[in-house]
C-alpha atoms as a PDB file:
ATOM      1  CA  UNK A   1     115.204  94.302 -15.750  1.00  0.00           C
ATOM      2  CA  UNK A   2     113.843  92.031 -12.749  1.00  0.00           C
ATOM      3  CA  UNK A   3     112.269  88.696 -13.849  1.00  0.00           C
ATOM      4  CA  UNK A   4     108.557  89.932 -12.802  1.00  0.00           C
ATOM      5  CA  UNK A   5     108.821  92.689 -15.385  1.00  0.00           C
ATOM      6  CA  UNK A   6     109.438  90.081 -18.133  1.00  0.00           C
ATOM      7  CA  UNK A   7     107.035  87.793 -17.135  1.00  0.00           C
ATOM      8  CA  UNK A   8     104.638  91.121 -17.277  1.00  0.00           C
ATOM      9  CA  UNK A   9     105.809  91.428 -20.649  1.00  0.00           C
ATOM     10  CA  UNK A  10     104.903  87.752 -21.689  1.00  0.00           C
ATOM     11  CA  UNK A  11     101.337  88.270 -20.708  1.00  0.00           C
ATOM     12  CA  UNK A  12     101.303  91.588 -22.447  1.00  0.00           C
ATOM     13  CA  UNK A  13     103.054  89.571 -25.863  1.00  0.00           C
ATOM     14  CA  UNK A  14     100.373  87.271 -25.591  1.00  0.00           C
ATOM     15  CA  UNK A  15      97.301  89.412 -25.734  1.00  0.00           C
ATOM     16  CA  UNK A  16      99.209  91.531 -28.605  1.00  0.00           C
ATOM     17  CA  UNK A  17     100.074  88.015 -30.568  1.00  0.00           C
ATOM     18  CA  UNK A  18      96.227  86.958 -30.161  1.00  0.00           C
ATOM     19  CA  UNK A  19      95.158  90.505 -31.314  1.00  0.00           C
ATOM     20  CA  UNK A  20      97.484  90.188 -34.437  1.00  0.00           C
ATOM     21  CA  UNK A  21      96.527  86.081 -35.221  1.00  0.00           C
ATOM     22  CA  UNK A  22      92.302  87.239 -35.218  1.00  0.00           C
ATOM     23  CA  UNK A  23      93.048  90.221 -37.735  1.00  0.00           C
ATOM     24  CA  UNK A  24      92.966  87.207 -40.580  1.00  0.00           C
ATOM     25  CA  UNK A  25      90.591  88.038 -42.983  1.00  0.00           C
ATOM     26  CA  UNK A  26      89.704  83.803 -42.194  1.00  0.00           C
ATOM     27  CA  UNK A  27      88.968  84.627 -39.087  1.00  0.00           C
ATOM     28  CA  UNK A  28      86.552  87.273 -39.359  1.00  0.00           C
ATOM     29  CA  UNK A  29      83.326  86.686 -37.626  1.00  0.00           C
ATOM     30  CA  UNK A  30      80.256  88.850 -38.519  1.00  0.00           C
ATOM     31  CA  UNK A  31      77.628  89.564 -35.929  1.00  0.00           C
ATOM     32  CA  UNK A  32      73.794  88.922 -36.421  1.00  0.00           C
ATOM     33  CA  UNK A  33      71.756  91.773 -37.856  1.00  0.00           C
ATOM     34  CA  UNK A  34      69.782  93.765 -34.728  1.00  0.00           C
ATOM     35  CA  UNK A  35      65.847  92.496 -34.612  1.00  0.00           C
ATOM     36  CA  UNK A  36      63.745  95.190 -36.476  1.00  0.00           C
ATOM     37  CA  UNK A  37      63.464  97.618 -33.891  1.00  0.00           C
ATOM     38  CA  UNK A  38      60.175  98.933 -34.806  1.00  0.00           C
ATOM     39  CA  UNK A  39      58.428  95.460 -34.091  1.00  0.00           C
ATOM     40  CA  UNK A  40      57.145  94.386 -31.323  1.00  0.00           C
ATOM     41  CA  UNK A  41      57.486  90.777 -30.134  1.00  0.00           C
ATOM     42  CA  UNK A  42      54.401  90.931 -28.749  1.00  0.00           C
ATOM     43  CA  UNK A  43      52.814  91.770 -32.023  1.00  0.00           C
ATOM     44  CA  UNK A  44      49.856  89.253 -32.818  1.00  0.00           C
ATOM     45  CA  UNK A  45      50.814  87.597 -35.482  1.00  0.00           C
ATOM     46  CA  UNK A  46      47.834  87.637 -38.562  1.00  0.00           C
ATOM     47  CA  UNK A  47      49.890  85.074 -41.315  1.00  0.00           C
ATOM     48  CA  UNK A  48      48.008  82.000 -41.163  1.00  0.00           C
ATOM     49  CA  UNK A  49      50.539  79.209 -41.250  1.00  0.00           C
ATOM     50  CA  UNK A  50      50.659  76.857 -44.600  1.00  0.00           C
ATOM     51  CA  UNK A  51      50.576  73.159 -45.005  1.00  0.00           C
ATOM     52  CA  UNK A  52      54.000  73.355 -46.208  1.00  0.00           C
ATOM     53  CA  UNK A  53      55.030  74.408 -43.149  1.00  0.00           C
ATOM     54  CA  UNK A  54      58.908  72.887 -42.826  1.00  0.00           C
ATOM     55  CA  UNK A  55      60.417  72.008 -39.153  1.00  0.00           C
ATOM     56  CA  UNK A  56      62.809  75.273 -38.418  1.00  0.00           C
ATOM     57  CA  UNK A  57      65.081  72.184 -36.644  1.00  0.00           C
ATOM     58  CA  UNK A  58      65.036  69.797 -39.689  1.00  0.00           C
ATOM     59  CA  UNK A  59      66.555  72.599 -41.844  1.00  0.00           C
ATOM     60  CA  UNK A  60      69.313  74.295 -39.454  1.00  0.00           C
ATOM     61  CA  UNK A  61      72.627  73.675 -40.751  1.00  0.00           C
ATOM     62  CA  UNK A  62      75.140  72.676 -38.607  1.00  0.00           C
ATOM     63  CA  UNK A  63      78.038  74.549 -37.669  1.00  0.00           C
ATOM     64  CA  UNK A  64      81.122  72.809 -39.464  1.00  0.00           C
ATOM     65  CA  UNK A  65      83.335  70.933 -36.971  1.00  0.00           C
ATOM     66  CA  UNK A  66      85.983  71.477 -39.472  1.00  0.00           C
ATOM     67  CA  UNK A  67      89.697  73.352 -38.248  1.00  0.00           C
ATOM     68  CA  UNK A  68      90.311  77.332 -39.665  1.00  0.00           C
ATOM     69  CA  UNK A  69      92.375  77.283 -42.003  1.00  0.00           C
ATOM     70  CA  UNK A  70      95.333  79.555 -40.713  1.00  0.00           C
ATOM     71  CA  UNK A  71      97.140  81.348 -43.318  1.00  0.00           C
ATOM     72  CA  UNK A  72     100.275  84.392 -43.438  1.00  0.00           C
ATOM     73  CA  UNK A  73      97.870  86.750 -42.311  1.00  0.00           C
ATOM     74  CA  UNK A  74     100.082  89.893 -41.388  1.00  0.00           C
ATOM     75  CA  UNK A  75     103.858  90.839 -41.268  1.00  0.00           C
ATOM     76  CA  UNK A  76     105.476  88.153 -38.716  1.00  0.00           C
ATOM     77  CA  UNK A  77     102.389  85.671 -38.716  1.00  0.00           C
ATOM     78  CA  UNK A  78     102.598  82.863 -40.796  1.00  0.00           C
ATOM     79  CA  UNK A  79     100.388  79.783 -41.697  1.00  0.00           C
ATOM     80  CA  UNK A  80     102.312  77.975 -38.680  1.00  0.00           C
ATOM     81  CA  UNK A  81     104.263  80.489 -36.244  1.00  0.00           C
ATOM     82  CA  UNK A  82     104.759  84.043 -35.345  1.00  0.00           C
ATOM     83  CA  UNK A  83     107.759  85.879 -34.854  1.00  0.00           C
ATOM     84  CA  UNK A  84     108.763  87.989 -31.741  1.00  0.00           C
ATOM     85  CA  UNK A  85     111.951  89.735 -31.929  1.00  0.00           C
ATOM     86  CA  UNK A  86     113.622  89.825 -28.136  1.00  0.00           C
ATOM     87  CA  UNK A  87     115.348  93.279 -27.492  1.00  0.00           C
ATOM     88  CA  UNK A  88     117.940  93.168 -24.449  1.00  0.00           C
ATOM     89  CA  UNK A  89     120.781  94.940 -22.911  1.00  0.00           C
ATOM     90  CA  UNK A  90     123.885  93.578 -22.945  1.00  0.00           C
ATOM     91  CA  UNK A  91     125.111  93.846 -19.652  1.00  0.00           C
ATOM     92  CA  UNK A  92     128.701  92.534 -20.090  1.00  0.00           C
ATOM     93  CA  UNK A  93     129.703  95.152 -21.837  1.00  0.00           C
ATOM     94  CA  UNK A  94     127.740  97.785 -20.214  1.00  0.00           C
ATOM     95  CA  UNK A  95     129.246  96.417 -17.335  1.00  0.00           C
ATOM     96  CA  UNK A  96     132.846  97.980 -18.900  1.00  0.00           C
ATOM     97  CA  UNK A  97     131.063 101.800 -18.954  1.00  0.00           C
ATOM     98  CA  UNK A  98     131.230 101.049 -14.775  1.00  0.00           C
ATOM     99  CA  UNK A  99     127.041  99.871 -14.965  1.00  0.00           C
ATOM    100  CA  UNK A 100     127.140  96.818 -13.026  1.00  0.00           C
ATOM    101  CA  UNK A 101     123.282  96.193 -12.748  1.00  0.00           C
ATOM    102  CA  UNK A 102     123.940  92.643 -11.661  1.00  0.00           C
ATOM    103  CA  UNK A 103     121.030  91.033 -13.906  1.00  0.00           C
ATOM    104  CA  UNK A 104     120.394  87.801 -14.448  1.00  0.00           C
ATOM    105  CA  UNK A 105     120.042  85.726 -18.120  1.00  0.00           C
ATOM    106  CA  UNK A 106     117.489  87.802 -19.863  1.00  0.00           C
ATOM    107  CA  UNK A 107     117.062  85.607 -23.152  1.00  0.00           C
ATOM    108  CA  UNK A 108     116.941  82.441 -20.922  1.00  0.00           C
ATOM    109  CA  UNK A 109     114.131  83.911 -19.200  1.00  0.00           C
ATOM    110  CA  UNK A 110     112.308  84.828 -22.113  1.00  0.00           C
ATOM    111  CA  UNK A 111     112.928  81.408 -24.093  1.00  0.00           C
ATOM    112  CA  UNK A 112     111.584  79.752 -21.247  1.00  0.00           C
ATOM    113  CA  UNK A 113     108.462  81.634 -20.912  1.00  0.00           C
ATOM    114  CA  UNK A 114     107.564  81.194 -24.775  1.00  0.00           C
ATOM    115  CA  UNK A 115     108.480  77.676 -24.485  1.00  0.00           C
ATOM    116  CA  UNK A 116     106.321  77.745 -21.449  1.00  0.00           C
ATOM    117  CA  UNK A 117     103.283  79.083 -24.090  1.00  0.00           C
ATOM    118  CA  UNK A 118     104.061  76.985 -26.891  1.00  0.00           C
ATOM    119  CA  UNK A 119     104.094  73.921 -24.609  1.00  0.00           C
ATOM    120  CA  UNK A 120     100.674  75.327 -24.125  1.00  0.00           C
ATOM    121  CA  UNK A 121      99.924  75.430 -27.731  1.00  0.00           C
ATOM    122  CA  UNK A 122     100.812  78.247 -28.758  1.00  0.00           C
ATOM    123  CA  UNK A 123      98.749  81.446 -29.550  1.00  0.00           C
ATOM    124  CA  UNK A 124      95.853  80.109 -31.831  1.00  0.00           C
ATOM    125  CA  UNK A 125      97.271  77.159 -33.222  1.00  0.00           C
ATOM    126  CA  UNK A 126     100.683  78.971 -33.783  1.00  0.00           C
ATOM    127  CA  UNK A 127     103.642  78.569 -32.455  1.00  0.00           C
ATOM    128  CA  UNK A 128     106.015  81.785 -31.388  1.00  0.00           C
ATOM    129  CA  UNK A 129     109.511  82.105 -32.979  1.00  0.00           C
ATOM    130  CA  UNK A 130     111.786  84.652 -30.855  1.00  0.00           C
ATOM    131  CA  UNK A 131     115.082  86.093 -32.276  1.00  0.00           C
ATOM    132  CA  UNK A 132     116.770  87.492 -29.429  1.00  0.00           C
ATOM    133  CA  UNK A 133     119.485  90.046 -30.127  1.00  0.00           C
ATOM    134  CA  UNK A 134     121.563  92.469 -27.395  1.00  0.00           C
ATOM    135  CA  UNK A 135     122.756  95.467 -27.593  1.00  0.00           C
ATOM    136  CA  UNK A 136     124.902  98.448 -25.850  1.00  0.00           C
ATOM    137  CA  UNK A 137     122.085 100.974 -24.403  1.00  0.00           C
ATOM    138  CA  UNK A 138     125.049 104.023 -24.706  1.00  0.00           C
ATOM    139  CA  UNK A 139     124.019 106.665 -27.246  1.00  0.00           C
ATOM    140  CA  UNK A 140     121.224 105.130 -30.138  1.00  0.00           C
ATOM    141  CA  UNK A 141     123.641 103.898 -32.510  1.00  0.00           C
ATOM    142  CA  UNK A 142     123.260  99.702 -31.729  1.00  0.00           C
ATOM    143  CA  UNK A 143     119.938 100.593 -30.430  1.00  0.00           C
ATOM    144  CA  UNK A 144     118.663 101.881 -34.423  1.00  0.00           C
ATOM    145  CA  UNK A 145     120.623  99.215 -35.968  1.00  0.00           C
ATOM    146  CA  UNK A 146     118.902  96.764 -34.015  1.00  0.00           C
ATOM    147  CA  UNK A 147     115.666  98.390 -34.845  1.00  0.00           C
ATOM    148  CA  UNK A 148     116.157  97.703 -38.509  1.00  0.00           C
ATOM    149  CA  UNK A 149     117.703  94.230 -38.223  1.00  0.00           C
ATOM    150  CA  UNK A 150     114.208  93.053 -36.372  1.00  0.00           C
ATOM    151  CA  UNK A 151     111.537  95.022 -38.771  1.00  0.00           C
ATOM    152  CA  UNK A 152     113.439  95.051 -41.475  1.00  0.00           C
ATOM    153  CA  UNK A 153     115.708  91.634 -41.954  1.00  0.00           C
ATOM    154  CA  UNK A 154     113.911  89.432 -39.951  1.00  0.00           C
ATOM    155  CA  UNK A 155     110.363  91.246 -40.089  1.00  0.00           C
ATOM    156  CA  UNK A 156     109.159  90.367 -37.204  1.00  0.00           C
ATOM    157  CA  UNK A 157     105.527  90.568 -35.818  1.00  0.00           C
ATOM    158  CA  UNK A 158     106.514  91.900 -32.693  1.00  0.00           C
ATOM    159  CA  UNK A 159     108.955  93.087 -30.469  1.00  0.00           C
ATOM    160  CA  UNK A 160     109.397  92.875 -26.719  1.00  0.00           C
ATOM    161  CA  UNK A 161     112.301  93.508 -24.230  1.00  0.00           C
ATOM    162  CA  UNK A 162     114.507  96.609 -23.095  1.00  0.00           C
ATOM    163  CA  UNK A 163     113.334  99.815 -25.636  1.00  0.00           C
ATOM    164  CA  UNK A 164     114.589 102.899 -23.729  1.00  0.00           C
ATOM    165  CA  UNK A 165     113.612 105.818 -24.448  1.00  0.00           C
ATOM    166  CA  UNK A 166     112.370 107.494 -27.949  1.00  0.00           C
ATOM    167  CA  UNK A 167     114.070 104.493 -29.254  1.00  0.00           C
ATOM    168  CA  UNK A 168     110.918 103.106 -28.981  1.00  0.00           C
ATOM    169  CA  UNK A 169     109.594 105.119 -32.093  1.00  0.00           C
ATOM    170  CA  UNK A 170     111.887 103.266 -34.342  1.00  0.00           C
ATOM    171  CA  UNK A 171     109.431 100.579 -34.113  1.00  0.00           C
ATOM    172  CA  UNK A 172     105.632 102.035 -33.315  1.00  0.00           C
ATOM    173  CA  UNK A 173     106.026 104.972 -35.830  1.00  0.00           C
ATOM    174  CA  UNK A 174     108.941 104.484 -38.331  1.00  0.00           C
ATOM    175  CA  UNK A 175     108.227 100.876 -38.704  1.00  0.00           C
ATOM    176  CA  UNK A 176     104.674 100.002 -38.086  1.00  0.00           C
ATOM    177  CA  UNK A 177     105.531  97.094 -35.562  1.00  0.00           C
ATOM    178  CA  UNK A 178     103.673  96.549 -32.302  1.00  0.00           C
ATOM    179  CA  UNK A 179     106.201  97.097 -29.130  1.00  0.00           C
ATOM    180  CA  UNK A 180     105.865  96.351 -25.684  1.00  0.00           C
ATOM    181  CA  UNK A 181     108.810  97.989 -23.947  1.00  0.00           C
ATOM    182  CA  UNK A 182     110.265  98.377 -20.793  1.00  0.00           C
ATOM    183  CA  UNK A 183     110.888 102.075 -21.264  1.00  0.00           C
ATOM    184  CA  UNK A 184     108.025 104.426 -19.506  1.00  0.00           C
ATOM    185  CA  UNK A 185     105.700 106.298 -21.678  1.00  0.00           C
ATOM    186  CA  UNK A 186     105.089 109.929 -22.279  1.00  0.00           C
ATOM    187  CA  UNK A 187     102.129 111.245 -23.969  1.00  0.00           C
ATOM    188  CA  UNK A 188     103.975 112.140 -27.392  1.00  0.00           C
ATOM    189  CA  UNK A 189     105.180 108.491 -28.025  1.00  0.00           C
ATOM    190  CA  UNK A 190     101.478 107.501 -27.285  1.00  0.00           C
ATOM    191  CA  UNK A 191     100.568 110.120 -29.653  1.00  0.00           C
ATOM    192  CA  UNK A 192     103.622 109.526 -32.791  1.00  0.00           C
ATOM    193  CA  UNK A 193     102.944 105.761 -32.805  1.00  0.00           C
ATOM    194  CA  UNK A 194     101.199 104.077 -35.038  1.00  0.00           C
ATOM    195  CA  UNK A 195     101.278 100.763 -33.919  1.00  0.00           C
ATOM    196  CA  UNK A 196     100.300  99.019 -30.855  1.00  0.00           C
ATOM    197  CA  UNK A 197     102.902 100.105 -27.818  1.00  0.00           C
ATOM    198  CA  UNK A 198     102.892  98.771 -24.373  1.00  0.00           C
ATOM    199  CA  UNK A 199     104.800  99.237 -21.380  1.00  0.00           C
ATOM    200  CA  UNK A 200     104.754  98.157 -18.089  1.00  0.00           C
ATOM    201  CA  UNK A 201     106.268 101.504 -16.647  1.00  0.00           C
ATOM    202  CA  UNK A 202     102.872 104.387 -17.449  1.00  0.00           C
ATOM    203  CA  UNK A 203     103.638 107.975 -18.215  1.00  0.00           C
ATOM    204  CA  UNK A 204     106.257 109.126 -15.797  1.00  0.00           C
ATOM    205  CA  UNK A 205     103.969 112.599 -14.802  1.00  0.00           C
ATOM    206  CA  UNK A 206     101.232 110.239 -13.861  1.00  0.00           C
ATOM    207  CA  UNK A 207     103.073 107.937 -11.917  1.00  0.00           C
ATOM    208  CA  UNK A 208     105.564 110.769 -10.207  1.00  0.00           C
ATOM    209  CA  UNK A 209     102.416 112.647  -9.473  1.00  0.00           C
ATOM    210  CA  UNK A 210     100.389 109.976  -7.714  1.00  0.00           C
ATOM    211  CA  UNK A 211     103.600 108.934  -6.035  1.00  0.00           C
ATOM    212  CA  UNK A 212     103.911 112.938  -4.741  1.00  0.00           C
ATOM    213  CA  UNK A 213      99.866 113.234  -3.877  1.00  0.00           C
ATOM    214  CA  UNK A 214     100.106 109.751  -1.746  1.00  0.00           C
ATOM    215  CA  UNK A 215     102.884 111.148  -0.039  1.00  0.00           C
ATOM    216  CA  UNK A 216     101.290 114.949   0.581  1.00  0.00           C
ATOM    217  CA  UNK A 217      97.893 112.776   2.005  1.00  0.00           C
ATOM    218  CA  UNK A 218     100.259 110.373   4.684  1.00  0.00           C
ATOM    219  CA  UNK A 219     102.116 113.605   6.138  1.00  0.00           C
ATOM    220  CA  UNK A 220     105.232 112.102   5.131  1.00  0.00           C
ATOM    221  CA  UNK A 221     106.502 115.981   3.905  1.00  0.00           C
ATOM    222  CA  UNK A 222     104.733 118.073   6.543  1.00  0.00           C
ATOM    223  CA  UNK A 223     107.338 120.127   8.020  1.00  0.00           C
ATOM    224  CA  UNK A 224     109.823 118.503   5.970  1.00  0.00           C
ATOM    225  CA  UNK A 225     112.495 119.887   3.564  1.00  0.00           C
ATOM    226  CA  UNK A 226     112.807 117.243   0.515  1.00  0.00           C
ATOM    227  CA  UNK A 227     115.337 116.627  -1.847  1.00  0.00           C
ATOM    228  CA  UNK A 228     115.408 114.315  -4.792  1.00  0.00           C
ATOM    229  CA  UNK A 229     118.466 112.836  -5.923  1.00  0.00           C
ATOM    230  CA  UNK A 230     118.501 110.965  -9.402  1.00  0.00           C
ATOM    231  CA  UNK A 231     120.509 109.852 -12.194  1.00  0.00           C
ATOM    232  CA  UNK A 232     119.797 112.889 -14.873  1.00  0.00           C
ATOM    233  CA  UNK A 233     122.480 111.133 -17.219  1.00  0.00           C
ATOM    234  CA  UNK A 234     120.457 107.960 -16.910  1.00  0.00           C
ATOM    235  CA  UNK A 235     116.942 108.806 -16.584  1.00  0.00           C
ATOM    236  CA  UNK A 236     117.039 112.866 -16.627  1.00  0.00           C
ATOM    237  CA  UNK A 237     113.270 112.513 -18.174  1.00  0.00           C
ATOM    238  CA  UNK A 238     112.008 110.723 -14.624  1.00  0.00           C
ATOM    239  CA  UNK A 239     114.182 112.962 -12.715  1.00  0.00           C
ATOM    240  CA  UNK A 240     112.779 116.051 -14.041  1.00  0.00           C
ATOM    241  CA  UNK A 241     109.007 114.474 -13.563  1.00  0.00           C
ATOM    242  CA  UNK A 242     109.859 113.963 -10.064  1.00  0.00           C
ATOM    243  CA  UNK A 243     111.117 116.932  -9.235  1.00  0.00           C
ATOM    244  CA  UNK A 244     107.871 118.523 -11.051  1.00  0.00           C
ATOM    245  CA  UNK A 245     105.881 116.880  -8.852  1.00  0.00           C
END
């Protein structure tokens, strides 16, 4: 994972966190009732006013300068903080399967960009709380385990870092917590979860498609024989997208 897809994920944590903090039943704001709409403003007006007559100014209450009382509003949000569970791979050990993907410090880069926000204030007058855990990405086994250790033990409001795959829908549908993954989207995970889930990687037939399309409209194919070479044991869902294309 390159350090501008994390950042993208920050921004993408943040709007989620403010969604989640303004769900407080505290916080709810009601909207003015619509103007009759059978009136007309330009309606003479036959009331006569009365002597008792009181200044509309001299009777409008103030709006209270007082603070909103923030309170544990959801799963993950308390009175004071809210926690965001950090998924990422562990690359040392991956590293041992013959994957040497050369990244850099994934949980420094996310603790610095939450301190970054809470330096900032936070999200709302809250502070953010990350747990960040890594795990093996080989089979699902530490990938489900890690899934219940962050909904589950540590119940957190959110979760954010390398999902792959369906693993995804341990979170969005079997757990009911908002997930913005790495992992690209397909139109059945949109579909089976029930929680918020963003990515920044869209559906793969989307973004194979409009890859194929802009290269069919610069004439980079005409008269050309094309091959596509992939890793199907990594990324066989991609692969096959691509090659649909």
């Amino acid at each position: 994972m390159n350090r501008a897809r994390q950042l993208l994920l920050m921004i993408g944590l943040a709007s989620l966190v403010v969604a989640g903090c303004t769900s407080s039943d505290d916080d709810t704001v009601t909207a003015e009732p619509e103007p009759d709409q059978t009136t007309s403003s330009n309606a003479p007006n036959d009331t006569e006013p009365s002597g008792d007559t009181v200044d509309d100014a001299a009777t409008t209450t103030e709006a209270s300068d007082e603070p909103v009382e923030l309170t544990a509003s959801f799963r993950g949000v308390t009175e004071d903080a809210i926690r965001v569970g950090v998924v990422a791979i562990d690359f040392e050990r991956l590293s041992e399967f013959g994957v040497d993907m050369g990244s850099g410090d994934a949980a420094g880069i996310y603790t610095a960009a939450v301190e970054a926000i809470n330096d900032r204030g936070g999200i709302l007058g809250r502070r953010l709380e990350i747990t960040t855990e890594e795990y093996l990405p080989v089979g699902s086994t530490e990938a489900d385990q890690l899934c219940v250790r962050m909904t589950e033990d540590l119940e957190v409001f959110v979760v954010v870092g390398a999902i792959r795959l369906d693993n995804v829908l341990c979170y969005t549908e079997l757990n009911d917590t908002a997930a913005i993954a790495v992992s690209q989207q397909t139109q059945e995970r949109i579909d089976r979860s029930t929680a918020p889930y963003v990515t920044v990687r869209g559906r793969t037939d989307l973004r194979s498609t409009a890859w194929a399309e802009a290269m069919v409209e610069e004439g980079v194919f005409e008269g050309e024989t094309v091959g596509v070479l992939g890793f199907v044991d990594v990324d066989e869902e991609l692969y096959n997208e691509t090659v649909a294309a």
